[in-house]
Protein backbone atom coordinates (compact mmCIF):
# COMPACT_ATOMS: atom_id res chain seq x y z
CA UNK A 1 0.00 0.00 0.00
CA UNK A 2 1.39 2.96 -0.56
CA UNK A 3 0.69 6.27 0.90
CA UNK A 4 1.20 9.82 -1.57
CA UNK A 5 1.27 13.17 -0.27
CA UNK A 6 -1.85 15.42 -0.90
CA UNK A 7 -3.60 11.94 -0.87
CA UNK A 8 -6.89 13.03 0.83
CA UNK A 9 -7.64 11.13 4.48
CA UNK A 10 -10.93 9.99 4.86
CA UNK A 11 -12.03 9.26 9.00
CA UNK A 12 -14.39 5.94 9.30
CA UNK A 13 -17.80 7.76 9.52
CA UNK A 14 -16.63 9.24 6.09
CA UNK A 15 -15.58 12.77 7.36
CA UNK A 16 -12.42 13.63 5.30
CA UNK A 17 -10.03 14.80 7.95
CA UNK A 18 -7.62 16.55 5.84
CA UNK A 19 -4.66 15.60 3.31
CA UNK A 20 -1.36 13.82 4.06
CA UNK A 21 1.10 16.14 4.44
CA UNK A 22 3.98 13.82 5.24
CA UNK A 23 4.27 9.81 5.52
CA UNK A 24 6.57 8.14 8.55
CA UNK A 25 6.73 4.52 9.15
CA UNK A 26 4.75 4.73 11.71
CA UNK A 27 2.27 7.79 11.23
CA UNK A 28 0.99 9.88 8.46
CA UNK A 29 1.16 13.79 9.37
CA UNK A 30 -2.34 14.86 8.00
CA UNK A 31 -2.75 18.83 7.14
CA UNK A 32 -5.86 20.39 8.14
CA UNK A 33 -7.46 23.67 7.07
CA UNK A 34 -5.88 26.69 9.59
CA UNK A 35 -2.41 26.93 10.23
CA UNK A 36 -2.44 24.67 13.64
CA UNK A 37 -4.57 21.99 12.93
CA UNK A 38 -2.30 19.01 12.04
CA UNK A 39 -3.23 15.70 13.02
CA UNK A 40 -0.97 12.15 13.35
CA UNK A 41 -2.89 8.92 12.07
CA UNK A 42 -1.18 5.68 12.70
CA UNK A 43 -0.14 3.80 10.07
CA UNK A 44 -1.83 0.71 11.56
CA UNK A 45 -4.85 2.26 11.55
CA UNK A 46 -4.96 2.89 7.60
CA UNK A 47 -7.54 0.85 5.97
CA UNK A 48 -6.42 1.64 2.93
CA UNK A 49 -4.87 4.04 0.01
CA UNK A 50 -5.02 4.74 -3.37
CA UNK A 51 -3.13 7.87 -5.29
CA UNK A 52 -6.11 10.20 -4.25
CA UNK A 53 -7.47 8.66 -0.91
CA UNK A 54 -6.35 7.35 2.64
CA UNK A 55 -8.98 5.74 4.57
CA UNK A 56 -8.65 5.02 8.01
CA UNK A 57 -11.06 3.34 11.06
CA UNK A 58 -10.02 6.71 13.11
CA UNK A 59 -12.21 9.68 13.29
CA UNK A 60 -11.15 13.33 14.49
CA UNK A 61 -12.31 12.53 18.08
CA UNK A 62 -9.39 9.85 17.81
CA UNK A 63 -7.12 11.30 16.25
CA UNK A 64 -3.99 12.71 17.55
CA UNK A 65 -3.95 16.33 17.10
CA UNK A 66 0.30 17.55 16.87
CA UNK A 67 0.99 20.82 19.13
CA UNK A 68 1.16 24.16 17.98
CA UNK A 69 4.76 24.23 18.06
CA UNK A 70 5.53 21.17 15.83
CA UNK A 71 2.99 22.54 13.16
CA UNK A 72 4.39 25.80 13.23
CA UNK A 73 8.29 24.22 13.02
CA UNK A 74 6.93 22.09 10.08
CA UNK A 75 5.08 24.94 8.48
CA UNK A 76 8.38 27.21 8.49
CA UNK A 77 10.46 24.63 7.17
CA UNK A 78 7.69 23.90 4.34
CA UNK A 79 8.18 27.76 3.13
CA UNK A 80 11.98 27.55 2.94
């Protein structure tokens, strides 16, 4: 399966949560709308993936939302 950046993530109840911004081994980084909103999926919680979707059994209530500091370090080194 493999995971693409800008790859749309969609929660289980069908709520898209936002787009992958960056793929780990462990987590995708999912970018939300707003400048602090990022959220961390597991990667064992992926159902699947295609080149335009990620679906996952998470929803927002269960996702991990990343601090304010990490989005804003990843933001800054997105504009470089």
């Amino acid at each position: 399966m493999q995971i693409r950046v800008g790859a749309s993530v969609i929660a289980n109840n069908g709520e898209v949560l936002g787009t992958v911004r960056e793929v780990y081994p462990h987590f995708i980084l999912v970018a939300r709308d707003g400048d602090h909103n990022d959220l961390e999926i597991p990667t064992n919680s992926i159902l699947s993936a295609d080149a335009r979707e990620v679906h996952t059994h998470v929803n927002r209530e269960s996702a991990t939302s990343v601090d304010d500091v990490e989005t804003a370090h990843r933001l800054k080194e997105d504009q470089s």
